[in-house]
PDB file of N, CA and C in Angstrom:
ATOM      1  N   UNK A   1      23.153  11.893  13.051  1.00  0.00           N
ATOM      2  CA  UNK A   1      23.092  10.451  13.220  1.00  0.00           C
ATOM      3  C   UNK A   1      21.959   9.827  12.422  1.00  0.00           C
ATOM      4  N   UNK A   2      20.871  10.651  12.094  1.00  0.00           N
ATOM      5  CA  UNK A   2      19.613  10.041  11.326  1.00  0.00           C
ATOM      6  C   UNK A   2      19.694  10.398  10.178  1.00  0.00           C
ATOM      7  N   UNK A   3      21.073  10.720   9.447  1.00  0.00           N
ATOM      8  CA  UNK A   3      21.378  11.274   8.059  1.00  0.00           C
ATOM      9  C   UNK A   3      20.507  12.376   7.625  1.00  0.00           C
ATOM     10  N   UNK A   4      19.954  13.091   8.118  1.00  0.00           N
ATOM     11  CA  UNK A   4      18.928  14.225   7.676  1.00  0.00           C
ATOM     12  C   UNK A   4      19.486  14.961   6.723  1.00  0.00           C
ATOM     13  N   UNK A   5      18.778  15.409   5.791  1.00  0.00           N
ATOM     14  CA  UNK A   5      19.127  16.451   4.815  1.00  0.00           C
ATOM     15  C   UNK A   5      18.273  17.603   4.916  1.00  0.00           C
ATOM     16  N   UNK A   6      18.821  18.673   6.475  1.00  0.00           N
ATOM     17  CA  UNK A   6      17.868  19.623   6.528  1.00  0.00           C
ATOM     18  C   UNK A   6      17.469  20.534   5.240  1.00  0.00           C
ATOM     19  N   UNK A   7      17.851  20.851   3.832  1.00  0.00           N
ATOM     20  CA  UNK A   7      17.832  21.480   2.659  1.00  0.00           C
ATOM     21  C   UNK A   7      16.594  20.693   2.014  1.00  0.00           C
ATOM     22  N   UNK A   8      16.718  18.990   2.202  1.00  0.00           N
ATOM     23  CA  UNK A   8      15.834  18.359   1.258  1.00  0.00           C
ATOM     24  C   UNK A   8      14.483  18.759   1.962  1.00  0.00           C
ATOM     25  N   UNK A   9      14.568  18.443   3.821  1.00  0.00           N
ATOM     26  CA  UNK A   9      13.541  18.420   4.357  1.00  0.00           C
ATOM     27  C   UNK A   9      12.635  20.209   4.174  1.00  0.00           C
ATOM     28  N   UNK A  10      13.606  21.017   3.920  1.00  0.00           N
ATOM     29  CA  UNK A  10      12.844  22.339   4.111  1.00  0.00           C
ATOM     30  C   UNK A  10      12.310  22.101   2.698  1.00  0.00           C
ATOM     31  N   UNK A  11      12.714  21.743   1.974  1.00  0.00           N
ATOM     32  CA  UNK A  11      12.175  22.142   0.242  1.00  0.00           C
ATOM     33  C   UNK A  11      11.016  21.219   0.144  1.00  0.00           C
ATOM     34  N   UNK A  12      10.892  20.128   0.851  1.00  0.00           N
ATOM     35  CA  UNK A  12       9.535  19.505   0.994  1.00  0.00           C
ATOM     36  C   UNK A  12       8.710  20.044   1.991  1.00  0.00           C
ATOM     37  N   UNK A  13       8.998  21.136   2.656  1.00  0.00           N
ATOM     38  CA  UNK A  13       7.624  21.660   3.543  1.00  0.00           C
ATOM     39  C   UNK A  13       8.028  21.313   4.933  1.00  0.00           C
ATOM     40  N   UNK A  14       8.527  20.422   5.128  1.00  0.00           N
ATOM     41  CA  UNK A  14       8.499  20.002   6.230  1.00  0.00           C
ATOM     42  C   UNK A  14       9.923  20.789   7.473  1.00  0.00           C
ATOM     43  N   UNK A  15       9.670  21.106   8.546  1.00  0.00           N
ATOM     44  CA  UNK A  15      10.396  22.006   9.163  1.00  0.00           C
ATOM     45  C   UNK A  15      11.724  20.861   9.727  1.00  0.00           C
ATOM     46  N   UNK A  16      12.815  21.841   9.418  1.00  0.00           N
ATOM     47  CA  UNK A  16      14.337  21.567   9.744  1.00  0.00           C
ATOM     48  C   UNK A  16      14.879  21.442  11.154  1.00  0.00           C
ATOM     49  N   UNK A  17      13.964  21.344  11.922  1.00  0.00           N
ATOM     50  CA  UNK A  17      14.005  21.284  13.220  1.00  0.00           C
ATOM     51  C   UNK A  17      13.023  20.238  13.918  1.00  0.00           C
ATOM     52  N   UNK A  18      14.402  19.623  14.762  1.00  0.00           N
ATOM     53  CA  UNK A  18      13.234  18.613  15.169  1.00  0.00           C
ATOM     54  C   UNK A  18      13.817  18.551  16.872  1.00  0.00           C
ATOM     55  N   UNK A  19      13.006  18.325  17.714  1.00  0.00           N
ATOM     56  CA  UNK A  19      12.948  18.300  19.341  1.00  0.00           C
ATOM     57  C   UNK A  19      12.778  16.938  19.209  1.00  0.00           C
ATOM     58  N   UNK A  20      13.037  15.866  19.652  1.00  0.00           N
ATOM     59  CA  UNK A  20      13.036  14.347  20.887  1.00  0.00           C
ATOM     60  C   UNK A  20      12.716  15.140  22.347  1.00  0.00           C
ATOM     61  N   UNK A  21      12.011  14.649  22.834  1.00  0.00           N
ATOM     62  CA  UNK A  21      11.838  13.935  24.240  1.00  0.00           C
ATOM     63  C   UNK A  21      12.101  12.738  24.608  1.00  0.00           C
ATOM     64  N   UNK A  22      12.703  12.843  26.065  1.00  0.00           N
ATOM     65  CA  UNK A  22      12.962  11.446  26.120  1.00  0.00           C
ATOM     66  C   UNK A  22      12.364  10.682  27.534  1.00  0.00           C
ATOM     67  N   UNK A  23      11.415  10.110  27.531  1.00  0.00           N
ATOM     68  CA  UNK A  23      10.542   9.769  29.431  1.00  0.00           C
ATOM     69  C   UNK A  23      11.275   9.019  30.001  1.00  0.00           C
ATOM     70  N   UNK A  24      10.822   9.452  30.997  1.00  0.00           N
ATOM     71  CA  UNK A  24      11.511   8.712  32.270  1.00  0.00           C
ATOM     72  C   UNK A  24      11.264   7.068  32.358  1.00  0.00           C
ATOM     73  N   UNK A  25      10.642   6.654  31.840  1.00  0.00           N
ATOM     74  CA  UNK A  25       9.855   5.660  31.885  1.00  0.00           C
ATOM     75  C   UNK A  25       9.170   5.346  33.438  1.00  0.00           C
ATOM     76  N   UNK A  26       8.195   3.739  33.302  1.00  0.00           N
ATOM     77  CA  UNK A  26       7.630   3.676  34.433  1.00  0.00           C
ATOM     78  C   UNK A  26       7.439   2.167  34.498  1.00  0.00           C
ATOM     79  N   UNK A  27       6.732   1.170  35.173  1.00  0.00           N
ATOM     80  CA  UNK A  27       6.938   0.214  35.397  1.00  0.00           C
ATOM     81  C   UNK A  27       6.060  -0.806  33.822  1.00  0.00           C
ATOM     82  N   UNK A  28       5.413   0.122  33.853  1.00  0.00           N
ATOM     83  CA  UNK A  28       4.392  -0.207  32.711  1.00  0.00           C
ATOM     84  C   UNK A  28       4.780  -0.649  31.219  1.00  0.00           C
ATOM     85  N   UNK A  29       5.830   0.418  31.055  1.00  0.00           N
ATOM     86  CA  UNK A  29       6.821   0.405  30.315  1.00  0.00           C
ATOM     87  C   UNK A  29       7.961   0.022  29.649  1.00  0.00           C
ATOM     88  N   UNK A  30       8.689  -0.986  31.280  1.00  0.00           N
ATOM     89  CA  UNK A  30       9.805  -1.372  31.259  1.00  0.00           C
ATOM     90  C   UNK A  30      10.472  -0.161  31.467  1.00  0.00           C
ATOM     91  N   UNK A  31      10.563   0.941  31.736  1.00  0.00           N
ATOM     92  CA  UNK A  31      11.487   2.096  31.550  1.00  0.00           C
ATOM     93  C   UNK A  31      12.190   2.520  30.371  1.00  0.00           C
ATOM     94  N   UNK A  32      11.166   2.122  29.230  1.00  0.00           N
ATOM     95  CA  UNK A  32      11.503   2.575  28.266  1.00  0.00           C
ATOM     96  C   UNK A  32      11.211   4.238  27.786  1.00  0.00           C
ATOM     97  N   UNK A  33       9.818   4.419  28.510  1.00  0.00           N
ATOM     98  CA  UNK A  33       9.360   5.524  27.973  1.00  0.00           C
ATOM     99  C   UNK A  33       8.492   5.100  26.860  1.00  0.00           C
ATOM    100  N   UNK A  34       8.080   4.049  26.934  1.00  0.00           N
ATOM    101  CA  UNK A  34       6.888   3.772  25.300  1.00  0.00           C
ATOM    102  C   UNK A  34       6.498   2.900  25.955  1.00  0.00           C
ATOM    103  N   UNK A  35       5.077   2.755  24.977  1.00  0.00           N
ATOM    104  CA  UNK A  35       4.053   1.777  25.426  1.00  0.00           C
ATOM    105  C   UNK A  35       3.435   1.384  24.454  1.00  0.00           C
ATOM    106  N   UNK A  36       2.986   0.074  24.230  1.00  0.00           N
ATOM    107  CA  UNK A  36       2.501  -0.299  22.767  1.00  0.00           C
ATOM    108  C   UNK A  36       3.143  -0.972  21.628  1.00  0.00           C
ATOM    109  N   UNK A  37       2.771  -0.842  20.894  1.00  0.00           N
ATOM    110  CA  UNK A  37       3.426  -1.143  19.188  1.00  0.00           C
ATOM    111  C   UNK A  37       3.210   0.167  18.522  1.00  0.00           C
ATOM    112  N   UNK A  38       4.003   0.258  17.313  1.00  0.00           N
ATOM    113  CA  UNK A  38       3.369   1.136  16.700  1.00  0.00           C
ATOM    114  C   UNK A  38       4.633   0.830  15.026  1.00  0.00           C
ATOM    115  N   UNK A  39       3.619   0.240  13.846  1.00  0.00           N
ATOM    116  CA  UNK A  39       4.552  -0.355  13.048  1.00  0.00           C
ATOM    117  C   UNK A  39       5.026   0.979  11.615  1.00  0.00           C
ATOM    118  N   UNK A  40       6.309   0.704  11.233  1.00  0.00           N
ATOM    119  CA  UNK A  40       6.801   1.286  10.213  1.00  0.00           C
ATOM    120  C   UNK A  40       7.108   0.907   8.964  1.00  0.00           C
ATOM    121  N   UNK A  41       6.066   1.336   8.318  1.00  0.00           N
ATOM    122  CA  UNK A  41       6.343   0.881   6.781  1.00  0.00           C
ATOM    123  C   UNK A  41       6.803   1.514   5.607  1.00  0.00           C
ATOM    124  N   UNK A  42       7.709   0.994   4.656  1.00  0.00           N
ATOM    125  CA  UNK A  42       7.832   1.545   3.664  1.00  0.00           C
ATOM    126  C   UNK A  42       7.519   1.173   2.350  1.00  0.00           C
ATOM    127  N   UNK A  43       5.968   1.383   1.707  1.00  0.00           N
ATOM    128  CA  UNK A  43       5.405   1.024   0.753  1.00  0.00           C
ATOM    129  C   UNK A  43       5.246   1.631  -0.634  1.00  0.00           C
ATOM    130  N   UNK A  44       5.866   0.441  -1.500  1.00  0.00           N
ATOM    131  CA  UNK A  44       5.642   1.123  -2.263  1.00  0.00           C
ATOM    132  C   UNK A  44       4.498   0.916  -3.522  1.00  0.00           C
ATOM    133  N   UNK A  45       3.995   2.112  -3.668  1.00  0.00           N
ATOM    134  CA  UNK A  45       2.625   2.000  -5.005  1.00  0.00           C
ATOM    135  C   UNK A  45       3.010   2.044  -6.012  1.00  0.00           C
ATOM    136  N   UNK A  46       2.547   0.833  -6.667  1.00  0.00           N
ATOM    137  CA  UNK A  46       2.722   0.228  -7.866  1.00  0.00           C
ATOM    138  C   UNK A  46       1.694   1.266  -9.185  1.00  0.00           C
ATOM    139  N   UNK A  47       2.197   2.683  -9.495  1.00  0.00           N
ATOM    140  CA  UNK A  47       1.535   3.143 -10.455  1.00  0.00           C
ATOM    141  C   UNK A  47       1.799   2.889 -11.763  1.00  0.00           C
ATOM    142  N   UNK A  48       1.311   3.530 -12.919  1.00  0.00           N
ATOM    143  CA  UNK A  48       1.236   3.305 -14.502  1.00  0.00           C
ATOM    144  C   UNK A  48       2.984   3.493 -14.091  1.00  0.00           C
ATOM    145  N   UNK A  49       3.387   4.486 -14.062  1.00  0.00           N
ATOM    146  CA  UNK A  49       4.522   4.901 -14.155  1.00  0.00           C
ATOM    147  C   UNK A  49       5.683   3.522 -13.648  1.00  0.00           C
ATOM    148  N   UNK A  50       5.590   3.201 -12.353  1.00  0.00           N
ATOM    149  CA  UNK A  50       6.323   2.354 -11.745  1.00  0.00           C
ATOM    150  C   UNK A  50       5.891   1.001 -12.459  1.00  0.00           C
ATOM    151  N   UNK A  51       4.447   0.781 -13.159  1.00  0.00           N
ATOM    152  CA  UNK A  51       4.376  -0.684 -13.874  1.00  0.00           C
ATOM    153  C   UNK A  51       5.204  -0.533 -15.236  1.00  0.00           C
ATOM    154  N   UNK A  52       5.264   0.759 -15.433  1.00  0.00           N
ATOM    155  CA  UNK A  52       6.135   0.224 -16.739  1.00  0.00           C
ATOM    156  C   UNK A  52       7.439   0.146 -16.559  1.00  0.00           C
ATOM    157  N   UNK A  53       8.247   0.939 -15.761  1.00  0.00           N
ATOM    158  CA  UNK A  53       9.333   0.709 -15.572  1.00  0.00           C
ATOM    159  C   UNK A  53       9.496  -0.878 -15.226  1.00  0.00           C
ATOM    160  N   UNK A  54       8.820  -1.401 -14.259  1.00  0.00           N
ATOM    161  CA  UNK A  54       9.026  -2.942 -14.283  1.00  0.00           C
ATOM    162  C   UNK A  54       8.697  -3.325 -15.405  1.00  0.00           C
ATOM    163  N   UNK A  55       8.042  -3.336 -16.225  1.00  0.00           N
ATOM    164  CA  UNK A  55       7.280  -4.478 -17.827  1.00  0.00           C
ATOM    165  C   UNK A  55       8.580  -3.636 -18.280  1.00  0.00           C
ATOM    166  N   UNK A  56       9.287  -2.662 -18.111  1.00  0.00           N
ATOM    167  CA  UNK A  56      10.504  -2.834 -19.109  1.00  0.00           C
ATOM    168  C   UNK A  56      11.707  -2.985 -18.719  1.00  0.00           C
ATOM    169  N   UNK A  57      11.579  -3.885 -17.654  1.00  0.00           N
ATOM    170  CA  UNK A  57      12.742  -4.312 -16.888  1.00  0.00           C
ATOM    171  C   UNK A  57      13.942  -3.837 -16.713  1.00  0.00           C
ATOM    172  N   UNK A  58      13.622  -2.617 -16.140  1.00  0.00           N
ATOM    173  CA  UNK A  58      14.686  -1.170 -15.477  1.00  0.00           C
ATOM    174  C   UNK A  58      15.183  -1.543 -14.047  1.00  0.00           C
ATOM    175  N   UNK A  59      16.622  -1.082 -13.943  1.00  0.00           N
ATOM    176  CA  UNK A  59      16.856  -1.485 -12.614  1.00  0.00           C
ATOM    177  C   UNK A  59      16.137  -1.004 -11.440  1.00  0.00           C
ATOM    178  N   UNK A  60      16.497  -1.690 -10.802  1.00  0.00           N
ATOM    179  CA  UNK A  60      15.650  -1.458  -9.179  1.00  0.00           C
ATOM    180  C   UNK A  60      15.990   0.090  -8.858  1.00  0.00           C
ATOM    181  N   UNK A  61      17.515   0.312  -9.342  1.00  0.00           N
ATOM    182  CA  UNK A  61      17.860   1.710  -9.115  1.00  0.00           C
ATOM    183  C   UNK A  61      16.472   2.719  -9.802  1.00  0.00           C
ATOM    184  N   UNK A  62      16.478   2.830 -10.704  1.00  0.00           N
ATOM    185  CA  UNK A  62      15.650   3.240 -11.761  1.00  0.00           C
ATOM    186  C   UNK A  62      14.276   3.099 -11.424  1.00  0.00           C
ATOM    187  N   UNK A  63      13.604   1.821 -10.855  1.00  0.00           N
ATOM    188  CA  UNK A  63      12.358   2.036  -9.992  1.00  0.00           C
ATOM    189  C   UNK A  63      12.563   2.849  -8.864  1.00  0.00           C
ATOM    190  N   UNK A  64      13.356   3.001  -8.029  1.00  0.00           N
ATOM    191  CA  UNK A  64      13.250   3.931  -6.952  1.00  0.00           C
ATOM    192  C   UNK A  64      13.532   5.570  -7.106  1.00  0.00           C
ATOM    193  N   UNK A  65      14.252   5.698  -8.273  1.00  0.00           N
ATOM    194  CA  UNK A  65      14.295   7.020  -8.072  1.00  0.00           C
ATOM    195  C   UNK A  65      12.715   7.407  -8.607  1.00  0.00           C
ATOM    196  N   UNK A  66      12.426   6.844  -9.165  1.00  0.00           N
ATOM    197  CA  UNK A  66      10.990   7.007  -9.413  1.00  0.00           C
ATOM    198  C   UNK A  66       9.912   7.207  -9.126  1.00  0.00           C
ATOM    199  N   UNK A  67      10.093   5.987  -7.582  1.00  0.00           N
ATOM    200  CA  UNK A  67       9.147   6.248  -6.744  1.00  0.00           C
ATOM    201  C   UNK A  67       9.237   7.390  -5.791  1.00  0.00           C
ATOM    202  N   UNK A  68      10.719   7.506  -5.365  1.00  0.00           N
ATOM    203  CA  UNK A  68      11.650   8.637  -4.655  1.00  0.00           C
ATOM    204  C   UNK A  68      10.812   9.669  -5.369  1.00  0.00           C
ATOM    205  N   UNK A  69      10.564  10.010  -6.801  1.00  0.00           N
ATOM    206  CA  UNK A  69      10.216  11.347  -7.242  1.00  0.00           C
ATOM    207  C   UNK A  69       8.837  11.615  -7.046  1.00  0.00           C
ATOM    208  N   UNK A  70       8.232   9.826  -6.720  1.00  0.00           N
ATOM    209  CA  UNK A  70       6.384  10.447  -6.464  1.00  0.00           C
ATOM    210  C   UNK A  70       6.510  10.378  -4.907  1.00  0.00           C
ATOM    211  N   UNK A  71       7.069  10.629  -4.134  1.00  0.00           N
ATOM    212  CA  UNK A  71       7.082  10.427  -2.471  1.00  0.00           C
ATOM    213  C   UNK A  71       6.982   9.392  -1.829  1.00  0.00           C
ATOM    214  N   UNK A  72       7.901   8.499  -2.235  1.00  0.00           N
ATOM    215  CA  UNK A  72       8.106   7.357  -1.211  1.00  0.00           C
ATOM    216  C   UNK A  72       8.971   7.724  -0.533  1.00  0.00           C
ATOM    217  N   UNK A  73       8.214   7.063   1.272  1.00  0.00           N
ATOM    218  CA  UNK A  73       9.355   7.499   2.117  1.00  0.00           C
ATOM    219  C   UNK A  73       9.874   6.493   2.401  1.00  0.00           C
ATOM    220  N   UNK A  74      11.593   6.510   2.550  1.00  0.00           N
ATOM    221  CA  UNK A  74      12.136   5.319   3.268  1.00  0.00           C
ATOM    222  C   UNK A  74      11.943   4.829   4.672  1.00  0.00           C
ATOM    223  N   UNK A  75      12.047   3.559   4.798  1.00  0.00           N
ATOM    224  CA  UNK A  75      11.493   3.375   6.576  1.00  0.00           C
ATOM    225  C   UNK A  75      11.939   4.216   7.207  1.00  0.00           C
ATOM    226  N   UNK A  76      13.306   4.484   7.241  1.00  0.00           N
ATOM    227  CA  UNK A  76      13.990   5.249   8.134  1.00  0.00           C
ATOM    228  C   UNK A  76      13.043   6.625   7.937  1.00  0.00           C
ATOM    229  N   UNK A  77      12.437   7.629   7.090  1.00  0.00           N
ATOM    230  CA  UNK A  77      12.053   8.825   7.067  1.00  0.00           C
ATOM    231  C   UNK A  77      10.758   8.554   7.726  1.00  0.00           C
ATOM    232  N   UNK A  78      10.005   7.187   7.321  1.00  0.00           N
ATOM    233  CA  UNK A  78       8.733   7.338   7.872  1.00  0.00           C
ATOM    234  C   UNK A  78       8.776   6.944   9.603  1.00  0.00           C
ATOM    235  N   UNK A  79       9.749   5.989  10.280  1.00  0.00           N
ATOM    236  CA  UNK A  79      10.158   6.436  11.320  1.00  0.00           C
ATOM    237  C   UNK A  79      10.615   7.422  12.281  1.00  0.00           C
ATOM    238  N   UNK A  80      11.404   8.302  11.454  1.00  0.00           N
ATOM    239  CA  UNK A  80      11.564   9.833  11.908  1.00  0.00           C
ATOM    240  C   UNK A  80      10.492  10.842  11.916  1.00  0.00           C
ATOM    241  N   UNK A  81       9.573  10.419  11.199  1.00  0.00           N
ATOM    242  CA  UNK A  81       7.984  11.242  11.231  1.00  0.00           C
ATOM    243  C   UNK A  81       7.756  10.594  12.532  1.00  0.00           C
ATOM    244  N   UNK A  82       7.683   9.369  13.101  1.00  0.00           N
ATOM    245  CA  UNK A  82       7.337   8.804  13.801  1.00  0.00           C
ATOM    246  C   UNK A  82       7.757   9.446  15.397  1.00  0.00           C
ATOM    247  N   UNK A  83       9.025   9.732  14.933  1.00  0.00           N
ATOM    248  CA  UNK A  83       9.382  10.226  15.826  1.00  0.00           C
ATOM    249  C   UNK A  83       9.649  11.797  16.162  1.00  0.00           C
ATOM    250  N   UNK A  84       9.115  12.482  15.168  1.00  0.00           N
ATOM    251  CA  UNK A  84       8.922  13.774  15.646  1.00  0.00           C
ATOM    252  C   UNK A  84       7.326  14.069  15.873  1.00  0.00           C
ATOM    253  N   UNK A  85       6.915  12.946  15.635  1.00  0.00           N
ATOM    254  CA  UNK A  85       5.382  13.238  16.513  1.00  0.00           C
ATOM    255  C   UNK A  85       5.502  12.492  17.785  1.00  0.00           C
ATOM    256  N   UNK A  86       6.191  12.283  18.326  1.00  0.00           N
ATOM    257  CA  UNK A  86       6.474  11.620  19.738  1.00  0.00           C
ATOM    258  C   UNK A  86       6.038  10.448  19.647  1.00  0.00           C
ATOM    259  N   UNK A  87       5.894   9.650  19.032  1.00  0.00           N
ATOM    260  CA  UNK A  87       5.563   8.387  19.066  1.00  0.00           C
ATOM    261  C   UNK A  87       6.323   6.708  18.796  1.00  0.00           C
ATOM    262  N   UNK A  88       7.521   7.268  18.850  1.00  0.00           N
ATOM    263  CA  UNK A  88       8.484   6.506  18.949  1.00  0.00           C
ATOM    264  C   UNK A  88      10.126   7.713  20.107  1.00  0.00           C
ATOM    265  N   UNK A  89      11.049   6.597  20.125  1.00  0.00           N
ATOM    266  CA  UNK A  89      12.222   7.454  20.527  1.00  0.00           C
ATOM    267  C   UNK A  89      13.311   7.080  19.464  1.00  0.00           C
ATOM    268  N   UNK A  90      13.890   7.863  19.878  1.00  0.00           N
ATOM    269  CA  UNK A  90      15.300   8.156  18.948  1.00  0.00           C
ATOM    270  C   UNK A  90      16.072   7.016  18.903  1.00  0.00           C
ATOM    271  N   UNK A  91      16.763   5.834  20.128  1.00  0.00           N
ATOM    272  CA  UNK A  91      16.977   4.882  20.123  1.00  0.00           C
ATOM    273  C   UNK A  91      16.001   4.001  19.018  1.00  0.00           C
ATOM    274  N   UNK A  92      14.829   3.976  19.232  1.00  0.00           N
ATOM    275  CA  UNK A  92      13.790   3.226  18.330  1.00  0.00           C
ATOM    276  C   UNK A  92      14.116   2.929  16.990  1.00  0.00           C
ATOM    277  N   UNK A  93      14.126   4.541  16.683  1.00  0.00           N
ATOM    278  CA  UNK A  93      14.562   4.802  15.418  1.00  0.00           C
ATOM    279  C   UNK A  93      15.537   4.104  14.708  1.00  0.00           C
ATOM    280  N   UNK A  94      16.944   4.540  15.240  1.00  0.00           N
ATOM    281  CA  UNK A  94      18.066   3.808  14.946  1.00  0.00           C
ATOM    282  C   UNK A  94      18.038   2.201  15.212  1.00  0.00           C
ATOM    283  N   UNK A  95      17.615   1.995  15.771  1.00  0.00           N
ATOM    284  CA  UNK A  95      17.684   0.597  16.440  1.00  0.00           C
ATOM    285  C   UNK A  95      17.121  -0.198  15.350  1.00  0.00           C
ATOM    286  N   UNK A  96      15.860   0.096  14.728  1.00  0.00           N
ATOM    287  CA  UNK A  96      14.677  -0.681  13.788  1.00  0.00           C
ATOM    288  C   UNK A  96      14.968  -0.391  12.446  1.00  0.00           C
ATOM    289  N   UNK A  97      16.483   0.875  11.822  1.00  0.00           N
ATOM    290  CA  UNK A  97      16.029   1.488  10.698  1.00  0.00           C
ATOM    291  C   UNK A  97      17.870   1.135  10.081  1.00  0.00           C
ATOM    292  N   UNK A  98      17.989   0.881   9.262  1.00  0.00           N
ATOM    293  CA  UNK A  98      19.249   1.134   8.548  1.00  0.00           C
ATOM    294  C   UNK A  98      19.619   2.245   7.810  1.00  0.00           C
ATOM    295  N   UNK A  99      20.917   3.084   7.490  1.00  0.00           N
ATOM    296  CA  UNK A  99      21.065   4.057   6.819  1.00  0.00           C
ATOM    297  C   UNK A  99      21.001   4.091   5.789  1.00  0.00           C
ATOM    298  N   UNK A 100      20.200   4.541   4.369  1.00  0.00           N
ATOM    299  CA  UNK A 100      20.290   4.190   2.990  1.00  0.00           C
ATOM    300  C   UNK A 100      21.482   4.298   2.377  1.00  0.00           C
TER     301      UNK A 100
END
């Protein structure tokens, strides 16, 4: 459901397995099981590389695989970090993130 590419994720280091928990919630909460804010961004750095591709007015496609190749994560991935450190839920996820 979170489009994962367990192959991409192992070849970047990062383990192919992921556990959710899900709380009971409490009044504090709303019964959500979360508490707080906690925001998701997907930024991207404007390097030599990515300024020239813009000053030579390359498609947007063409800026992203670019940035894609220096590690930009999409919201949705940096949400799923989010949420395999327990700090969001799985609903969250989906709820706040679109599929690329």
């Amino acid at each position: 459901m979170l489009g994962l590419d367990m192959n991409q994720l192992a070849a970047q280091g990062e383990s192919p397995q992921l556990q959710v928990a899900s709380g009971e919630g409490c009044v504090k909460c709303r019964n959500t099981g979360l508490f707080g804010r906690s925001g998701v961004f997907e930024v991207l750095e404007v390097d030599d590389k990515i300024r020239k591709l813009i000053t030579a007015r390359a498609s947007a496609k063409d800026i992203m695989k670019q940035a894609r190749q220096d590690g930009l994560l999409s919201l949705r991935e940096a949400a799923i970090r989010k949420l395999a450190k327990g700090l969001t839920s799985f609903d969250e996820v989906l709820r706040v993130t679109v599929e690329n």
